[in-house]
PDB file of N, CA and C in Angstrom:
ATOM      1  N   UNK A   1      -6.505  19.426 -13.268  1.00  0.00           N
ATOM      2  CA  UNK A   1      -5.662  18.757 -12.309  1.00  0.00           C
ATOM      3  C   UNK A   1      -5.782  17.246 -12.489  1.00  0.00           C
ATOM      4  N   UNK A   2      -4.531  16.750 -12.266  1.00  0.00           N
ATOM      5  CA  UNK A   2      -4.934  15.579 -12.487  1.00  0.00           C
ATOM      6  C   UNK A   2      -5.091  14.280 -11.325  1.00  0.00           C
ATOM      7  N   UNK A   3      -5.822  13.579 -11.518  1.00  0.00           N
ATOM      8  CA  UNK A   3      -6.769  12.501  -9.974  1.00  0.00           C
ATOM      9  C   UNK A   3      -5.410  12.025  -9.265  1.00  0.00           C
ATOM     10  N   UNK A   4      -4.508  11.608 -10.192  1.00  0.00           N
ATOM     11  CA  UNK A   4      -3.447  10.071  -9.864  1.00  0.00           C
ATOM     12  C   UNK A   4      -2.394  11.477  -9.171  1.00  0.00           C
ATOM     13  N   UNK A   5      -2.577  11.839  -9.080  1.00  0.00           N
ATOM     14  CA  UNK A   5      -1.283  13.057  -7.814  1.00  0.00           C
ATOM     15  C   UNK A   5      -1.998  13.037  -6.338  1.00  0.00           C
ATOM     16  N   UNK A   6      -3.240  13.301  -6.299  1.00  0.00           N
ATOM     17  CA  UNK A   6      -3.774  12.955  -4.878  1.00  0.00           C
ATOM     18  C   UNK A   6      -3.203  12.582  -4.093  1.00  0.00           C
ATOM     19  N   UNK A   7      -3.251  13.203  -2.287  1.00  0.00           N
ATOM     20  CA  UNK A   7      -2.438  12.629  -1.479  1.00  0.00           C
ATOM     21  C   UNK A   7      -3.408  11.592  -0.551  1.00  0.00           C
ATOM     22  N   UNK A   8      -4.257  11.565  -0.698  1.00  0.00           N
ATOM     23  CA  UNK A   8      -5.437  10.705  -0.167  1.00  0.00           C
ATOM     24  C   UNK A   8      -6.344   9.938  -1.193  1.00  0.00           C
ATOM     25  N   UNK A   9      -6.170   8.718  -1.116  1.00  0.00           N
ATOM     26  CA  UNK A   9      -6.734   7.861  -1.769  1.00  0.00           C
ATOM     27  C   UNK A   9      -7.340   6.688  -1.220  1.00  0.00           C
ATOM     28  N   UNK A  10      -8.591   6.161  -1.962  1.00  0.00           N
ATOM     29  CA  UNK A  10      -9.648   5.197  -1.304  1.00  0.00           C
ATOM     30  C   UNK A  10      -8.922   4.157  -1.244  1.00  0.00           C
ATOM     31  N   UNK A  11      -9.120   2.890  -0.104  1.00  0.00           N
ATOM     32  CA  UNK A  11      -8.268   2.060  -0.052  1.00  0.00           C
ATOM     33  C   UNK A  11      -9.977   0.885   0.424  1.00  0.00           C
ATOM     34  N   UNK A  12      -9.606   0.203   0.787  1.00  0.00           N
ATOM     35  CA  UNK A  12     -10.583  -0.959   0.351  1.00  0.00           C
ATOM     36  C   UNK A  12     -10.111  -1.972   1.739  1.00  0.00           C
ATOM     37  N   UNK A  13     -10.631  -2.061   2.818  1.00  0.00           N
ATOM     38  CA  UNK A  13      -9.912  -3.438   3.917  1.00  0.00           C
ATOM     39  C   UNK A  13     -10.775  -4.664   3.502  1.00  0.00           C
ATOM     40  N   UNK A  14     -10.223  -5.829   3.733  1.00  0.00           N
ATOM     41  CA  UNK A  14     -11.237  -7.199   3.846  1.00  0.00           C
ATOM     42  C   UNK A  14     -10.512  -7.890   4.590  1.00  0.00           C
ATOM     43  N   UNK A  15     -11.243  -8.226   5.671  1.00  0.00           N
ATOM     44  CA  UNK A  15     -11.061  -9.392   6.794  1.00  0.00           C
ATOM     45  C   UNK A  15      -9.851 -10.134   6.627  1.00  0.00           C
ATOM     46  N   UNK A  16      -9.263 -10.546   7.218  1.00  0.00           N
ATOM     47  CA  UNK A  16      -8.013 -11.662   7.043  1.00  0.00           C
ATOM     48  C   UNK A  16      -9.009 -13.038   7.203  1.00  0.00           C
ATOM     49  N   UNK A  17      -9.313 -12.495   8.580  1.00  0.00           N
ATOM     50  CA  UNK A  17      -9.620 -14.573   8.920  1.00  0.00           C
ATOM     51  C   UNK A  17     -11.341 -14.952   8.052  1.00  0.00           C
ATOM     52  N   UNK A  18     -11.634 -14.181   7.676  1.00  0.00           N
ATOM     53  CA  UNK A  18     -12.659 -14.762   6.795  1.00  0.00           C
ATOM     54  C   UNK A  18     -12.146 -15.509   5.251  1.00  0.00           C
ATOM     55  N   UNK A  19     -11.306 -14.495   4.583  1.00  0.00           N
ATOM     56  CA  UNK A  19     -10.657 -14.543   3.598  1.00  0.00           C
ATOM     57  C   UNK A  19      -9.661 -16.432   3.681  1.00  0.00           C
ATOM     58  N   UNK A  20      -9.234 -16.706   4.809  1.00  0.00           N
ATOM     59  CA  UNK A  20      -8.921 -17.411   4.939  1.00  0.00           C
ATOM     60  C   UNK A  20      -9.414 -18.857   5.026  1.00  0.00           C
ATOM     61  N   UNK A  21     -10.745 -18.586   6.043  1.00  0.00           N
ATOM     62  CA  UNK A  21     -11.722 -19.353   5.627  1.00  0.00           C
ATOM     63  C   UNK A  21     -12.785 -20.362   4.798  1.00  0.00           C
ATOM     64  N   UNK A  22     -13.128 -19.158   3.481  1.00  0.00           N
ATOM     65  CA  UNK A  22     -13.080 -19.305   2.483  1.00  0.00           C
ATOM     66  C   UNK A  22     -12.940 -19.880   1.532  1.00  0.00           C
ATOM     67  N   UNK A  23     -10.895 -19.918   2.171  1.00  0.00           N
ATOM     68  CA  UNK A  23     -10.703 -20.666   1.078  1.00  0.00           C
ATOM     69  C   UNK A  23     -10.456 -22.250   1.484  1.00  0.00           C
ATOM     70  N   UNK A  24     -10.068 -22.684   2.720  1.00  0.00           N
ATOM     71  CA  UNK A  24     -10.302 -23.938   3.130  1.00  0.00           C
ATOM     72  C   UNK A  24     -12.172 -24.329   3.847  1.00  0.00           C
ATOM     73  N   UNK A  25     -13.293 -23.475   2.706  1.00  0.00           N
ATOM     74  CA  UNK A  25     -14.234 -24.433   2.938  1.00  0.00           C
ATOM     75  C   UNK A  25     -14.594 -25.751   1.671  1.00  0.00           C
ATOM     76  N   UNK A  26     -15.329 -26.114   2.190  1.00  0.00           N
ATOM     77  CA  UNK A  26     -15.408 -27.492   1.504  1.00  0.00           C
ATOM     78  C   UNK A  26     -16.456 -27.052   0.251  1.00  0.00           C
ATOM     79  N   UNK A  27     -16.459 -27.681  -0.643  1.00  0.00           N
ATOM     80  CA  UNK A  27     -18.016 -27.627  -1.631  1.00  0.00           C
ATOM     81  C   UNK A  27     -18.886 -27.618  -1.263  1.00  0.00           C
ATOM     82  N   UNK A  28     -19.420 -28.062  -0.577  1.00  0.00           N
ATOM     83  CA  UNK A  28     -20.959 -28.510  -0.105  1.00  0.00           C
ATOM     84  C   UNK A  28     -21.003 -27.350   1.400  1.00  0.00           C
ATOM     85  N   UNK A  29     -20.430 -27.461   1.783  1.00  0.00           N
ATOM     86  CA  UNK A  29     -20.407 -25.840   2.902  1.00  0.00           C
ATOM     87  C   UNK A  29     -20.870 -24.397   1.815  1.00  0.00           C
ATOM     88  N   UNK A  30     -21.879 -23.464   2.772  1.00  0.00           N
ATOM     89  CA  UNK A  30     -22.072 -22.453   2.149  1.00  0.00           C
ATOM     90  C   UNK A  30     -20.860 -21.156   2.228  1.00  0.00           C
ATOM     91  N   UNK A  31     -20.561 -20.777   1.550  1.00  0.00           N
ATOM     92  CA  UNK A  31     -19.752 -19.425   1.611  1.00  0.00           C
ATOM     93  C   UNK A  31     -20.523 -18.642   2.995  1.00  0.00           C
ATOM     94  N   UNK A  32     -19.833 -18.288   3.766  1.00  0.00           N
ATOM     95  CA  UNK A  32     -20.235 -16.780   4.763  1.00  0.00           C
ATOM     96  C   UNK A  32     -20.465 -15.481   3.928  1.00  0.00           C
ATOM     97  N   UNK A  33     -19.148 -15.363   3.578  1.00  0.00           N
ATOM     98  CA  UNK A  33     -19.318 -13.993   2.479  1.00  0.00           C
ATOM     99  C   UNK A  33     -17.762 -13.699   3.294  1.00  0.00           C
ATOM    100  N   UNK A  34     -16.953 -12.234   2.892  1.00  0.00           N
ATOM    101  CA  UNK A  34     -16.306 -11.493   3.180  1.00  0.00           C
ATOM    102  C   UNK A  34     -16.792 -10.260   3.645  1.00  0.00           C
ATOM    103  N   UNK A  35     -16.267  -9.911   4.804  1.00  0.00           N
ATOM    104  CA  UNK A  35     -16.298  -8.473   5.481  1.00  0.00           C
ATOM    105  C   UNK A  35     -15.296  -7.174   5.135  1.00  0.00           C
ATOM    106  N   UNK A  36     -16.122  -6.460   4.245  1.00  0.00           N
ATOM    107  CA  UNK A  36     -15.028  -5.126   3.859  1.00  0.00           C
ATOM    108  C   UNK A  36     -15.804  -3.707   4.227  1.00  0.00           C
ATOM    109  N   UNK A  37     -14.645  -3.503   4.094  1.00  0.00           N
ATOM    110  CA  UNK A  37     -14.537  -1.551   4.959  1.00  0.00           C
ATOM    111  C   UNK A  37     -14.002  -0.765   3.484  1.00  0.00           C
ATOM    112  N   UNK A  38     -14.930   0.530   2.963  1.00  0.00           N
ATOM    113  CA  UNK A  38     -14.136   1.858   2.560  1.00  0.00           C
ATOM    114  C   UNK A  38     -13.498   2.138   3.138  1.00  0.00           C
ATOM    115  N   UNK A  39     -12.639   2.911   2.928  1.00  0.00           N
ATOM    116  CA  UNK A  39     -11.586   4.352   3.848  1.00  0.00           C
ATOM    117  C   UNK A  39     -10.790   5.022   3.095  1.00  0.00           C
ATOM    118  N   UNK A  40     -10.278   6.167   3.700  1.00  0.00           N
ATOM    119  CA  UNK A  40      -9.142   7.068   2.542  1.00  0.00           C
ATOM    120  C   UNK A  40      -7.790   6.848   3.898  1.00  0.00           C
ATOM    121  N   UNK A  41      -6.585   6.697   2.898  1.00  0.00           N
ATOM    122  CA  UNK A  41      -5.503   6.819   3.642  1.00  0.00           C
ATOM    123  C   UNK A  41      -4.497   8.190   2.905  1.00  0.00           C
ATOM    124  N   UNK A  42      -3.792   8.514   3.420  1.00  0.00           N
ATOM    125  CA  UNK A  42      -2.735   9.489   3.099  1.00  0.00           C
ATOM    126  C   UNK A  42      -1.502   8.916   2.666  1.00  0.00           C
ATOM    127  N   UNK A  43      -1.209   9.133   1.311  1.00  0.00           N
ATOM    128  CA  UNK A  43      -0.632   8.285   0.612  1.00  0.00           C
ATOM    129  C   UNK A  43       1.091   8.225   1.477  1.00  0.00           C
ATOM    130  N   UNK A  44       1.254   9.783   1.580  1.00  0.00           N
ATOM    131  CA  UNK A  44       2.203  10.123   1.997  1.00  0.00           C
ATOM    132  C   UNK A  44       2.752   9.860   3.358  1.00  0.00           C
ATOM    133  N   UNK A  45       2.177  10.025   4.226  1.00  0.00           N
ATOM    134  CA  UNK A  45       2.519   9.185   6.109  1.00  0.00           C
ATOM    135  C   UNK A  45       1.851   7.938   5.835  1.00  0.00           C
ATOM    136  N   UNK A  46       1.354   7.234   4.855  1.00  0.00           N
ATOM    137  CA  UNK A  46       1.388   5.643   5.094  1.00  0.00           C
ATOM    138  C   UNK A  46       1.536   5.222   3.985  1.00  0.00           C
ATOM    139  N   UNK A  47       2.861   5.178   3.352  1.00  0.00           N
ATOM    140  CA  UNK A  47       2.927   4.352   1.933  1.00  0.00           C
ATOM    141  C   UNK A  47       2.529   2.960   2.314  1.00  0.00           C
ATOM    142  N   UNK A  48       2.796   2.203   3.233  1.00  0.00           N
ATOM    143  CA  UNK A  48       2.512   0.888   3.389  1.00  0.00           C
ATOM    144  C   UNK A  48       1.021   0.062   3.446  1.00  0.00           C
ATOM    145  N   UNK A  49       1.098  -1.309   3.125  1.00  0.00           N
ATOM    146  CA  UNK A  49      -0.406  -1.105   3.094  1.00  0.00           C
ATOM    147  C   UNK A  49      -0.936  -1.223   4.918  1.00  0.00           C
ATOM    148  N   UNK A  50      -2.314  -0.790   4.683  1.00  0.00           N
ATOM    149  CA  UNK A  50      -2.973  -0.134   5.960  1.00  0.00           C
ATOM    150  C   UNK A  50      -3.768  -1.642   6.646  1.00  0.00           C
ATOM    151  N   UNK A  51      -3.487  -1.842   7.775  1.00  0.00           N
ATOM    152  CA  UNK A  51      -3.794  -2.577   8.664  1.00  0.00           C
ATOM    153  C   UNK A  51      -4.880  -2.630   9.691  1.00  0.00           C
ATOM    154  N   UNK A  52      -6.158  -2.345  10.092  1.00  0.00           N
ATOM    155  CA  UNK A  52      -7.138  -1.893  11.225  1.00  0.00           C
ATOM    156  C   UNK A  52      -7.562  -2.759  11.580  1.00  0.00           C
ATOM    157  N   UNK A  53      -8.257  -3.105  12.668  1.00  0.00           N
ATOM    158  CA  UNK A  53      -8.923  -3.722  13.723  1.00  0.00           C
ATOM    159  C   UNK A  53     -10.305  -3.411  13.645  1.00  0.00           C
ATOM    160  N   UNK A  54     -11.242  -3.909  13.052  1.00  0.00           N
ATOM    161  CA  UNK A  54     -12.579  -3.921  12.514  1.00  0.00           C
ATOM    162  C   UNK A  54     -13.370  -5.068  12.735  1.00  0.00           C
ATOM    163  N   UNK A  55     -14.625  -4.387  13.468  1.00  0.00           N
ATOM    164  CA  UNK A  55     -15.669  -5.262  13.635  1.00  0.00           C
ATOM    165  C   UNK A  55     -16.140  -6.084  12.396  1.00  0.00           C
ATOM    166  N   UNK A  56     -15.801  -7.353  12.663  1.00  0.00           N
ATOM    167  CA  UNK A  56     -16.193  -8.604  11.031  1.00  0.00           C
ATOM    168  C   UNK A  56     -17.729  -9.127  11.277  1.00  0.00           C
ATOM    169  N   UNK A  57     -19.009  -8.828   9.906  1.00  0.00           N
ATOM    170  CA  UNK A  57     -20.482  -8.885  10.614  1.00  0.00           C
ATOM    171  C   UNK A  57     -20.808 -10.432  10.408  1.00  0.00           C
ATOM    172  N   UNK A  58     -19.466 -11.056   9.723  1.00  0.00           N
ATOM    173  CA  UNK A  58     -19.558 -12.475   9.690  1.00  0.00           C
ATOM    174  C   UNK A  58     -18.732 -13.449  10.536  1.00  0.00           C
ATOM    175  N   UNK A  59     -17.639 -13.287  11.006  1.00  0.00           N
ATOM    176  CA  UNK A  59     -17.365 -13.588  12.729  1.00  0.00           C
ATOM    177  C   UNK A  59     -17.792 -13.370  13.579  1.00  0.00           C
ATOM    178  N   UNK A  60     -18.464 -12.377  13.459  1.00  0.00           N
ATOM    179  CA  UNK A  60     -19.201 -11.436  15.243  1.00  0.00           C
ATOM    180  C   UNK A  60     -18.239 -11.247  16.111  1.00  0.00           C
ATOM    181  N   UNK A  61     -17.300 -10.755  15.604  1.00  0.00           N
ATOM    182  CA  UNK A  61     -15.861 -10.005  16.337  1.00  0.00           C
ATOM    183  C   UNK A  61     -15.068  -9.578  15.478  1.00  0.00           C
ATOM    184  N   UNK A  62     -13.920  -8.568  16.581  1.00  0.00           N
ATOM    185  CA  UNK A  62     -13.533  -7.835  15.711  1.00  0.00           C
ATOM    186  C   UNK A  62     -11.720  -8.467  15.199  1.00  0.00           C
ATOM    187  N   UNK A  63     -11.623  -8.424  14.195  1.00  0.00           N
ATOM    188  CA  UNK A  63     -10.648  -8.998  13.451  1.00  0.00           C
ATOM    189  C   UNK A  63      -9.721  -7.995  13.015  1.00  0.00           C
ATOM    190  N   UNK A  64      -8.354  -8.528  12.401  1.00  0.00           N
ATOM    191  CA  UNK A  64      -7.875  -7.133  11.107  1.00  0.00           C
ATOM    192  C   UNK A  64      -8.200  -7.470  10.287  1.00  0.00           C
ATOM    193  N   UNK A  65      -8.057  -6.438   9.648  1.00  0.00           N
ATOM    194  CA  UNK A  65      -8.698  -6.067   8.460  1.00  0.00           C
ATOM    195  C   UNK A  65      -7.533  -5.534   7.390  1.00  0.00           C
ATOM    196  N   UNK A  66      -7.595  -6.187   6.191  1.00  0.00           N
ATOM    197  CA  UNK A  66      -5.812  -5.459   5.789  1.00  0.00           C
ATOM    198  C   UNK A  66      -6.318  -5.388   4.091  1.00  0.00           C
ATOM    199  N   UNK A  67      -5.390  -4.229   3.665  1.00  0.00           N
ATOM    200  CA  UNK A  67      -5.658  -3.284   2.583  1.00  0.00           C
ATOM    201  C   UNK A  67      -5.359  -4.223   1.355  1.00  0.00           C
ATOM    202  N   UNK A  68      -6.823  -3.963   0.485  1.00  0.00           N
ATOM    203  CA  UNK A  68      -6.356  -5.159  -0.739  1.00  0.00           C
ATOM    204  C   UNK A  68      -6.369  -4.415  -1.813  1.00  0.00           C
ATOM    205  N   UNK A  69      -5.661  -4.552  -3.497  1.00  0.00           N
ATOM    206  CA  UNK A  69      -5.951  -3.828  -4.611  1.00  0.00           C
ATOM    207  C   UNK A  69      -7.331  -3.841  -4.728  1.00  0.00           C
ATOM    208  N   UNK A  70      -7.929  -3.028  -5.610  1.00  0.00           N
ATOM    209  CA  UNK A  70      -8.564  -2.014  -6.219  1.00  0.00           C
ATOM    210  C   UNK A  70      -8.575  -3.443  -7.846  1.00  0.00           C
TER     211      UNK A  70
END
């Protein structure tokens, strides 16, 4: 059988507002890091990419969280 037919596949979240962060810090500022989540979505009832509301352990609140490539 082959993998790439699967109707559930691993999808990958990372923080928005960290990601954002990031990238307007300065040089001399330390990186936080990025906050990411595993998960499987169903390819089929959510072709779109996947959106959640996830506790961020580098904000200390909970943020979205939105589906990035692999």
């Amino acid at each position: 059988m082959a993998k790439g037919k699967d109707v559930r596949v691993q999808v990958i979240l990372e923080c928005t507002s960290c990601v954002r962060n990031d990238i307007n810090n300065d040089i001399n500022k330390e990186s936080t890091g990025i906050s990411r989540y595993i998960t499987q979505k169903n390819r089929h009832n959510t072709p779109s990419r996947l959106e959640l509301r996830k506790f961020c352990t580098y904000c200390y609140k909970h943020t979205i969280h939105g589906e990035i490539k692999k």
